[in-house]
C-alpha atoms as a PDB file:
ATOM      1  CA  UNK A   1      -0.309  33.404 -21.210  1.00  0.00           C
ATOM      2  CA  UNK A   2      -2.231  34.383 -18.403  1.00  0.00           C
ATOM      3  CA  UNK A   3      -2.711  31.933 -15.524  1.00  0.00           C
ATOM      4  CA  UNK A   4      -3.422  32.900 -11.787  1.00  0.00           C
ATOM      5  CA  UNK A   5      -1.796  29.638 -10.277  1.00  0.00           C
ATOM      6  CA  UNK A   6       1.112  30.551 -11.590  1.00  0.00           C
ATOM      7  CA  UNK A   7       3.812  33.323  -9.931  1.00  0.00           C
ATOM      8  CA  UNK A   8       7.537  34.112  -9.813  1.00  0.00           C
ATOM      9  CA  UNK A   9       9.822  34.379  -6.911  1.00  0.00           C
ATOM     10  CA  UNK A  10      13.312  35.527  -6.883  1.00  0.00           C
ATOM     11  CA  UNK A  11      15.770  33.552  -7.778  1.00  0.00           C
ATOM     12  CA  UNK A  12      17.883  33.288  -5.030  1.00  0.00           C
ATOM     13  CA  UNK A  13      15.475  34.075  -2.594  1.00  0.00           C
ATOM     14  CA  UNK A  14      13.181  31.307  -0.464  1.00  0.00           C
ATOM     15  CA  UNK A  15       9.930  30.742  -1.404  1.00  0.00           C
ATOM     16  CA  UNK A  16       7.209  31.463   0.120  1.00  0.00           C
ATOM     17  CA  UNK A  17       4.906  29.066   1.873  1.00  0.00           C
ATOM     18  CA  UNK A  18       1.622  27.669   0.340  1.00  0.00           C
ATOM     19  CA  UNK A  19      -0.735  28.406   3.495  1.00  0.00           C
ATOM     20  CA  UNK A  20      -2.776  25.261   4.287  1.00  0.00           C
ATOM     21  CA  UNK A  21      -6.717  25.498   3.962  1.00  0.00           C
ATOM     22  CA  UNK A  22      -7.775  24.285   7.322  1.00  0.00           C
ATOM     23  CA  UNK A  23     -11.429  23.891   6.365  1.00  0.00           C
ATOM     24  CA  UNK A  24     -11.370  20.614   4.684  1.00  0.00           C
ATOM     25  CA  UNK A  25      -9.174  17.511   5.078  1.00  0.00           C
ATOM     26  CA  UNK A  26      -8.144  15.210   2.443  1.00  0.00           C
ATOM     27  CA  UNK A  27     -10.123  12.675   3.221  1.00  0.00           C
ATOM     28  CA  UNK A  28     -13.320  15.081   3.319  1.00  0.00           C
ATOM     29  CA  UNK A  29     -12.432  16.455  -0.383  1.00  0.00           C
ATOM     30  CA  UNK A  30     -12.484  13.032  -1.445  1.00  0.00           C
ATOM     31  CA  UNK A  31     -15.703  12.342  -0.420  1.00  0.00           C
ATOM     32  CA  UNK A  32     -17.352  15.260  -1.254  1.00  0.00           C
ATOM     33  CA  UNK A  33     -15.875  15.097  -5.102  1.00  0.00           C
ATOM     34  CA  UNK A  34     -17.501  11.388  -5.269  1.00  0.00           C
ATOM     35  CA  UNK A  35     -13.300  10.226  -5.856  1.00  0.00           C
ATOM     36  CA  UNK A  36     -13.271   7.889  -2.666  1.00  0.00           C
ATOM     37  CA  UNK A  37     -14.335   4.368  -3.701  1.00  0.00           C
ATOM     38  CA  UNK A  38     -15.642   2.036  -0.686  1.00  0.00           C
ATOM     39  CA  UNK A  39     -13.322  -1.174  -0.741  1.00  0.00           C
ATOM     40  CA  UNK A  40     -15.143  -4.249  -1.829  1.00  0.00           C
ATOM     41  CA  UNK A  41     -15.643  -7.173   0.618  1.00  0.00           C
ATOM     42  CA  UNK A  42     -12.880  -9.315   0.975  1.00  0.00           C
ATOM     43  CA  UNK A  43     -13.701 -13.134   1.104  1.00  0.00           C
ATOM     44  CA  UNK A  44     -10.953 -15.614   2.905  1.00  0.00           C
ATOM     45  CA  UNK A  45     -11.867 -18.659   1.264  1.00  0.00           C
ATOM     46  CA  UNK A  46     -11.333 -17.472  -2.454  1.00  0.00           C
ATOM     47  CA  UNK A  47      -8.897 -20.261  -2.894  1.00  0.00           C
ATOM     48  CA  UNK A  48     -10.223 -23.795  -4.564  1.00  0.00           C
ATOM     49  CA  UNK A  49      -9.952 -27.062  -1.898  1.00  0.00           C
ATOM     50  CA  UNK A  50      -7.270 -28.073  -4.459  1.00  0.00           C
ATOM     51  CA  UNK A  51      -5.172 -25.279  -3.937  1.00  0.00           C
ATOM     52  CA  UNK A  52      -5.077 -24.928  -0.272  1.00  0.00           C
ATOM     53  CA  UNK A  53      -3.718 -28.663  -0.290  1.00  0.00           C
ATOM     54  CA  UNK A  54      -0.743 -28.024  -2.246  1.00  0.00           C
ATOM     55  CA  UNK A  55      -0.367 -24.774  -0.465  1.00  0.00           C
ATOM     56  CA  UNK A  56       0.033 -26.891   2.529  1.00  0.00           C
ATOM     57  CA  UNK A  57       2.168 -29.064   0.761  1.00  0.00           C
ATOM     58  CA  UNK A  58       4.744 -26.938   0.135  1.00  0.00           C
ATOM     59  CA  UNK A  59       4.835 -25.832   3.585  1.00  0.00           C
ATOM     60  CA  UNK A  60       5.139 -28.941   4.598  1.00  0.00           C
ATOM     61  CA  UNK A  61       8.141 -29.634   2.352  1.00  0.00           C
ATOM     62  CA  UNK A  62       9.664 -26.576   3.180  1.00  0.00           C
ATOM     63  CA  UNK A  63       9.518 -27.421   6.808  1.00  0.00           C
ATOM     64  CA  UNK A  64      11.372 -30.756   6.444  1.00  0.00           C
ATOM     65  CA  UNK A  65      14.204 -29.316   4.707  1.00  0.00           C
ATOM     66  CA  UNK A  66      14.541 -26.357   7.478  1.00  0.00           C
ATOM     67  CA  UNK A  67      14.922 -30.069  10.094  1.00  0.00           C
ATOM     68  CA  UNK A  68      17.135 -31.281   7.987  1.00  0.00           C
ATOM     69  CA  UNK A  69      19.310 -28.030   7.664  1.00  0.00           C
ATOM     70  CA  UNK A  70      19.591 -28.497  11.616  1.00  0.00           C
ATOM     71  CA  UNK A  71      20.301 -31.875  11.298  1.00  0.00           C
ATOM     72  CA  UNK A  72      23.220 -31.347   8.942  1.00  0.00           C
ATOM     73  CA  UNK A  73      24.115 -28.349  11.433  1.00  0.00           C
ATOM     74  CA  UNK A  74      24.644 -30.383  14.358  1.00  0.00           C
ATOM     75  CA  UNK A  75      27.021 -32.633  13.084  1.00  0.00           C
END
């Protein structure tokens, strides 16, 4: 099978370093191979009215127990 990529190194011997190509960065091949996809607008208020309330809810729950955790601490 013949394939150029491929090549054999000694053993017990170091390989040899891939060279960098300096022309083009990552980011540049990306775009130029159409592979880099723009990020689609993110919108804050994706949660329902409903949701944020019980969202705050549980924080608020949460936060009595951490007062009552000192409470408990102190005496």
């Amino acid at each position: 099978m013949q394939n150029p990529a491929l090549r054999q190194e000694a053993r017990y011997e170091p390989a040899s370093v891939i060279p960098l190509k300096r022309g083009e960065s990552l980011l540049h091949w990306l775009e130029s191979n159409g592979r880099l996809m723009p990020r689609e607008g993110v919108v804050e208020d994706d949660l329902p009215d409903d949701a944020e309330e019980e969202i705050a809810d549980l924080m608020d729950v949460e936060a009595e127990d951490d007062d009552d955790l000192s409470d408990d601490l102190d005496d």
